[in-house]
C-alpha atoms as a PDB file:
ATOM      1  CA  UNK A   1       9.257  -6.834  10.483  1.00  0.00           C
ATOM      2  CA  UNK A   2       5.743  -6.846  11.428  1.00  0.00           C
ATOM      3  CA  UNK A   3       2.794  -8.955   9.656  1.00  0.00           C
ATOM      4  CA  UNK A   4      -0.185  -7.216   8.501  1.00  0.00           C
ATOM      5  CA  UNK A   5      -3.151  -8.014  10.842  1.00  0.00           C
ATOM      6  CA  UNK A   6      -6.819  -7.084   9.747  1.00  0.00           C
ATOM      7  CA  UNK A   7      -8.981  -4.770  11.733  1.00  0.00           C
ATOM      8  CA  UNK A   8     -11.970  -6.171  12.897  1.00  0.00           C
ATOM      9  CA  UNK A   9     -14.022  -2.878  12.940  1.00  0.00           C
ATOM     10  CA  UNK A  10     -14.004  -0.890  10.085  1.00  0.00           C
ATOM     11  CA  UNK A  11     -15.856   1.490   9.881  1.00  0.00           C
ATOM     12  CA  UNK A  12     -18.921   1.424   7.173  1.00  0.00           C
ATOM     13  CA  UNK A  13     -20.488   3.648   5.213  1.00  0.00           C
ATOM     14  CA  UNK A  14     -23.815   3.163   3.667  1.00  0.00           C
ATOM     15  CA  UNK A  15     -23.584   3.726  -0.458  1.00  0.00           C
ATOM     16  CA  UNK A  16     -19.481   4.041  -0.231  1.00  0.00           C
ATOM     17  CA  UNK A  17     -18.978   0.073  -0.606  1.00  0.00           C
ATOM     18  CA  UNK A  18     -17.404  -2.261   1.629  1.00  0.00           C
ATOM     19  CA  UNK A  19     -14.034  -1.265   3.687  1.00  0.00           C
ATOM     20  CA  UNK A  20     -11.009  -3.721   4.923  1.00  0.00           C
ATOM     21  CA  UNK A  21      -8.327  -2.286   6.605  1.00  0.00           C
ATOM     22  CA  UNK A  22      -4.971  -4.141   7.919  1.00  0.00           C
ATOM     23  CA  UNK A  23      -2.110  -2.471  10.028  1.00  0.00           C
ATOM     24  CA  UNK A  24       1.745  -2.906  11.033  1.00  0.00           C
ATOM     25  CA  UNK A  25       4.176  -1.305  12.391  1.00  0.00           C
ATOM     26  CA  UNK A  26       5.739  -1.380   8.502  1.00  0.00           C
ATOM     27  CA  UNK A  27       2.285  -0.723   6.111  1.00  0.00           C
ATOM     28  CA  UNK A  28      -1.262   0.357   6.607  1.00  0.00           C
ATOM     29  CA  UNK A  29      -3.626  -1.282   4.054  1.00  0.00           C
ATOM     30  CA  UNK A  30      -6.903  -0.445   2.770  1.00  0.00           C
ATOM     31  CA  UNK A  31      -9.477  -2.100   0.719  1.00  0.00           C
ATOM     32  CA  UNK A  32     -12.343  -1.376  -0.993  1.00  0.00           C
ATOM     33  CA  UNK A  33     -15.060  -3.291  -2.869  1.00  0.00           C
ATOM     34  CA  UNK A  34     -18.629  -3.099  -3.830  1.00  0.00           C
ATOM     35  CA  UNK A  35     -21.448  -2.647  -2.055  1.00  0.00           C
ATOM     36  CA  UNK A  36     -21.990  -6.178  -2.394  1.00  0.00           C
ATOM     37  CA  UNK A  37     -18.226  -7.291  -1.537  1.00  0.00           C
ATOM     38  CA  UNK A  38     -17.582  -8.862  -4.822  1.00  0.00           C
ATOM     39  CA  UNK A  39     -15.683  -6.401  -6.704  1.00  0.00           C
ATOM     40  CA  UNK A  40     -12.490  -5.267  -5.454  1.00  0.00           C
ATOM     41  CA  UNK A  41     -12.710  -1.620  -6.544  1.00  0.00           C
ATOM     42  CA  UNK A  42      -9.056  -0.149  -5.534  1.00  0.00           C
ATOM     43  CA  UNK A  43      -6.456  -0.338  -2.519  1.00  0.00           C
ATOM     44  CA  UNK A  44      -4.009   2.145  -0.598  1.00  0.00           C
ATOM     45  CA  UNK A  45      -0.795   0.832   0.881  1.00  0.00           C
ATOM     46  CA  UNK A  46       0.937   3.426   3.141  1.00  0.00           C
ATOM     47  CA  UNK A  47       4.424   3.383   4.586  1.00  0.00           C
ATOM     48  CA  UNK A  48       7.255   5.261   5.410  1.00  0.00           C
ATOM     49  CA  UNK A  49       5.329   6.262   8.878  1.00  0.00           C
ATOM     50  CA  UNK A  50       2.315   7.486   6.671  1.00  0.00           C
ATOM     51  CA  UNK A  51       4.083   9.333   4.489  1.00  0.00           C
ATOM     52  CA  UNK A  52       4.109   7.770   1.579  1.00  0.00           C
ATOM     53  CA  UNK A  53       1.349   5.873  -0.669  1.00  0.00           C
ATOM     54  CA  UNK A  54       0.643   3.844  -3.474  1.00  0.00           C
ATOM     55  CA  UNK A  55      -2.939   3.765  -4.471  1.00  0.00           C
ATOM     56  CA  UNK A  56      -4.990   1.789  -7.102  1.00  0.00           C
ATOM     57  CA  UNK A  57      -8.039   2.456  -8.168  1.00  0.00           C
ATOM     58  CA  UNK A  58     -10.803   0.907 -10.600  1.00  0.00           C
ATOM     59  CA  UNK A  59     -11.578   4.573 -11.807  1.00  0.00           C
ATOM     60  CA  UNK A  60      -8.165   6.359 -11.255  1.00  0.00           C
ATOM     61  CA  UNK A  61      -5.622   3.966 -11.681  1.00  0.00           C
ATOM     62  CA  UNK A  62      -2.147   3.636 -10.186  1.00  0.00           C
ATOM     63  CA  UNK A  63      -0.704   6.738  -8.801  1.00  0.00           C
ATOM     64  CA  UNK A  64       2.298   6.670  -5.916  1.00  0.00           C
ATOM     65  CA  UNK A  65       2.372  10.083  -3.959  1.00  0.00           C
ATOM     66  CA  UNK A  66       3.874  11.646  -1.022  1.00  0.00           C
ATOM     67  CA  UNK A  67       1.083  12.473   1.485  1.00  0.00           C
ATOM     68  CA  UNK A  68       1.526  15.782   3.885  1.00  0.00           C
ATOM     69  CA  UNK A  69      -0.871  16.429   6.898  1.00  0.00           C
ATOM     70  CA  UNK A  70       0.641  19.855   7.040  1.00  0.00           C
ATOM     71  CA  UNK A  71      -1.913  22.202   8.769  1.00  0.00           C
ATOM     72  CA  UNK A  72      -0.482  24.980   9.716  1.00  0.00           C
ATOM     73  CA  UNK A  73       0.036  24.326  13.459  1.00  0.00           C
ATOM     74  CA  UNK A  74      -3.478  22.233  13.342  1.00  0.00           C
ATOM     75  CA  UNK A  75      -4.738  18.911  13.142  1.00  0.00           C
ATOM     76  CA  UNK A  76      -6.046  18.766   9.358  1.00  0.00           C
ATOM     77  CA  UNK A  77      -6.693  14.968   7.182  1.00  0.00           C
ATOM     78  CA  UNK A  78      -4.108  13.778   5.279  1.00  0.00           C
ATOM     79  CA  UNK A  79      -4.102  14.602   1.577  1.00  0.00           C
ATOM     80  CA  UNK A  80      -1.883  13.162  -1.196  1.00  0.00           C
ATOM     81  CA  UNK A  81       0.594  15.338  -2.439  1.00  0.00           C
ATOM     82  CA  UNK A  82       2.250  15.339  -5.818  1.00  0.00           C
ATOM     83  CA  UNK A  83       4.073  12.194  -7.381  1.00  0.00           C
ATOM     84  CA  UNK A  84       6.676  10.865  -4.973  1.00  0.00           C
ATOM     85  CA  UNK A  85       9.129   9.503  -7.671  1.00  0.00           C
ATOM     86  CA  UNK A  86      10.072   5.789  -8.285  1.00  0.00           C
ATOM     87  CA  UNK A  87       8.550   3.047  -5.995  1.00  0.00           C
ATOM     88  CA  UNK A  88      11.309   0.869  -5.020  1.00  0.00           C
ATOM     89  CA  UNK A  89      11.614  -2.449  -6.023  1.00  0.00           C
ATOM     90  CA  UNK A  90      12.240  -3.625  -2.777  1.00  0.00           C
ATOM     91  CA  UNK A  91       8.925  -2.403  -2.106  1.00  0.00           C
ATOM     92  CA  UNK A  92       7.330  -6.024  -3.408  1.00  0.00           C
ATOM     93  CA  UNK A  93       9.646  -8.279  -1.260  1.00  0.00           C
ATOM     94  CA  UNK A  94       9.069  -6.154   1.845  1.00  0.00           C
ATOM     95  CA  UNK A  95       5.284  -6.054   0.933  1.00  0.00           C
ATOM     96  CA  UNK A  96       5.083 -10.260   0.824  1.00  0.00           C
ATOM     97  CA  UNK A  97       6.757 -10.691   3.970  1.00  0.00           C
ATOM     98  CA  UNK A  98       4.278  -8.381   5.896  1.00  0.00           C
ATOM     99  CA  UNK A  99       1.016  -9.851   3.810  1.00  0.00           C
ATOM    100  CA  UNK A 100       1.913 -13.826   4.602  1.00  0.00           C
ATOM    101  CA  UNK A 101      -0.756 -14.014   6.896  1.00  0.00           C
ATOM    102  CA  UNK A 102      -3.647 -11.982   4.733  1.00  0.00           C
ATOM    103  CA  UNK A 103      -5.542 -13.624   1.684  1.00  0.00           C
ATOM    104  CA  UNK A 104      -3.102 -14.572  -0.888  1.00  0.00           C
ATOM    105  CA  UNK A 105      -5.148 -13.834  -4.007  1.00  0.00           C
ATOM    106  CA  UNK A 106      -5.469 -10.259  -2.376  1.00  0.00           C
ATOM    107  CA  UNK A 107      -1.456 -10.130  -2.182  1.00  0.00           C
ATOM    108  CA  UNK A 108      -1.183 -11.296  -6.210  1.00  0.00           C
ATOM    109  CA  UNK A 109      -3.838  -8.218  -6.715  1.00  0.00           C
ATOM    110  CA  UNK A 110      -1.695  -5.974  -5.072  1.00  0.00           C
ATOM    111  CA  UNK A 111       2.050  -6.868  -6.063  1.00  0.00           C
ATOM    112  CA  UNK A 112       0.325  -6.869  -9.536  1.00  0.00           C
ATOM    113  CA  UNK A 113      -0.727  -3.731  -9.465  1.00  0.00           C
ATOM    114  CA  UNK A 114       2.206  -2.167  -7.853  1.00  0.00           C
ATOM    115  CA  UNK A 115       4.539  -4.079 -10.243  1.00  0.00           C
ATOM    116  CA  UNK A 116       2.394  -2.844 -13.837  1.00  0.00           C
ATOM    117  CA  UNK A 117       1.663   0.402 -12.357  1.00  0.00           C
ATOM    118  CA  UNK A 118       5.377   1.315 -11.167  1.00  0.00           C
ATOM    119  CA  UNK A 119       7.097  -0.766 -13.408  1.00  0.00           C
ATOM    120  CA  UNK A 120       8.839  -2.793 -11.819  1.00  0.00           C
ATOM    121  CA  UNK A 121      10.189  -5.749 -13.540  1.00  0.00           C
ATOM    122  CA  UNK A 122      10.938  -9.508 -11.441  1.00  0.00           C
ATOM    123  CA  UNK A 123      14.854  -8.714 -12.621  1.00  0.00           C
ATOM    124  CA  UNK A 124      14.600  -5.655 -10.721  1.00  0.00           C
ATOM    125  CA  UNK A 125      13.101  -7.084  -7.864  1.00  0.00           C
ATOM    126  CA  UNK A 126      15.875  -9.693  -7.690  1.00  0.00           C
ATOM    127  CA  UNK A 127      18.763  -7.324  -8.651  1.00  0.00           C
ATOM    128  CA  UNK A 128      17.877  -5.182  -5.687  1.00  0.00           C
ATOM    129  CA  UNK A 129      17.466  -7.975  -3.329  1.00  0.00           C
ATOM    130  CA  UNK A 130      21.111  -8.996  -4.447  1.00  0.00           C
ATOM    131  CA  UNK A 131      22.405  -5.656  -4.129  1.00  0.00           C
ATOM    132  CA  UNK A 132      20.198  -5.354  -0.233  1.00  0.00           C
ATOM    133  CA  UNK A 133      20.076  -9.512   1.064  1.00  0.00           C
ATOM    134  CA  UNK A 134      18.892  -8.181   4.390  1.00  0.00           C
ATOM    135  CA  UNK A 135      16.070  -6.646   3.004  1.00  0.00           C
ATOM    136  CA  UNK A 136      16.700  -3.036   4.691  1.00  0.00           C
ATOM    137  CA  UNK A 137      13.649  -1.002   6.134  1.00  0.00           C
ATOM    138  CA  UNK A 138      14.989   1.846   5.101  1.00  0.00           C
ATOM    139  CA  UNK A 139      12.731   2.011   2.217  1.00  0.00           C
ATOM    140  CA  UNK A 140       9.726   1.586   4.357  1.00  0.00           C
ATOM    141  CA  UNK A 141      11.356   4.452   6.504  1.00  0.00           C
ATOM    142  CA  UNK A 142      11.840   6.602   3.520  1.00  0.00           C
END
C-alpha cells in the first residue's frame, strides 16, 4: 500500500483559498483553506480508482458519493453522483497507513470527520479489522 505524497504544484486560484493536494496509488487527497492558510475549510478523499469520495466541507458538511465521469463517448469533469451507501470502517485503518508520512493533526481532522460524519464507531473499526487482519484493498478497489 502506497503512502500519500504531497504535490508540490498545486495549482492556485486567486479568491478560491489555498489548495493542497496528495496522491497514491490507494487515495487522492485534497485540501482547502483560507485565503490566508489558516482555516482548514473542507477536504475530498477519493478512492476506489476515482470512483468514490468522501467530502467535508465547512459549508456543506459530510457527504460520501459515487462520482461518474460518464460523457457520453467524451471527455467531460467528474461530478459526484448520488449517495454511495455506507463508508466502510476499514476505510480509517487503510486511510492511517497511507497518511503516516503527511501532517498528523491533518490525519486526526480527517479520520474525525469521516468517523462523525459516517458513523463509524472505534468498535467497528476494530471488529472489522478482526473480521479482515490483512487489511484487504478491496475496499479501496470498491
Amino acid at each position: 500500500m502506497d503512502k500519500l505524497v504531497e504535490l508540490v504544484k498545486v495549482q492556485q486560484r486567486p479568491g478560491e483559498g489555498y489548495r493542497r493536494c496528495f496522491g497514491s496509488n490507494c487515495f487522492d487527497l485534497w485540501v482547502w483553506y483560507s485565503e490566508d492558510r489558516t482555516l482548514l475549510q473542507g477536504f475530498q478523499l477519493l478512492w476506489g480508482d476515482n470512483t468514490l469520495a468522501v467530502t467535508w466541507s465547512m459549508d456543506g458538511g459530510f457527504s460520501y458519493r459515487r462520482i461518474s465521469d460518464e460523457g457520453f463517448g467524451m471527455k467531460v469533469t467528474p461530478l459526484l453522483e448520488g449517495d454511495a451507501g455506507r463508508v466502510h470502517p476499514l476505510l480509517i485503518p487503510l486511510f492511517k497507513r497511507c497518511a503516516l508520512d503527511i501532517d498528523k493533526g491533518l490525519t486526526g481532522f480527517i479520520v474525525d470527520k469521516i468517523m462523525s460524519g459516517a458513523n463509524i464507531t472505534q468498535t467497528m473499526i476494530d471488529a472489522a479489522e478482526k473480521e479482515h487482519p490483512d487489511l484487504p484493498e478491496y475496499l479501496i478497489r470498491a
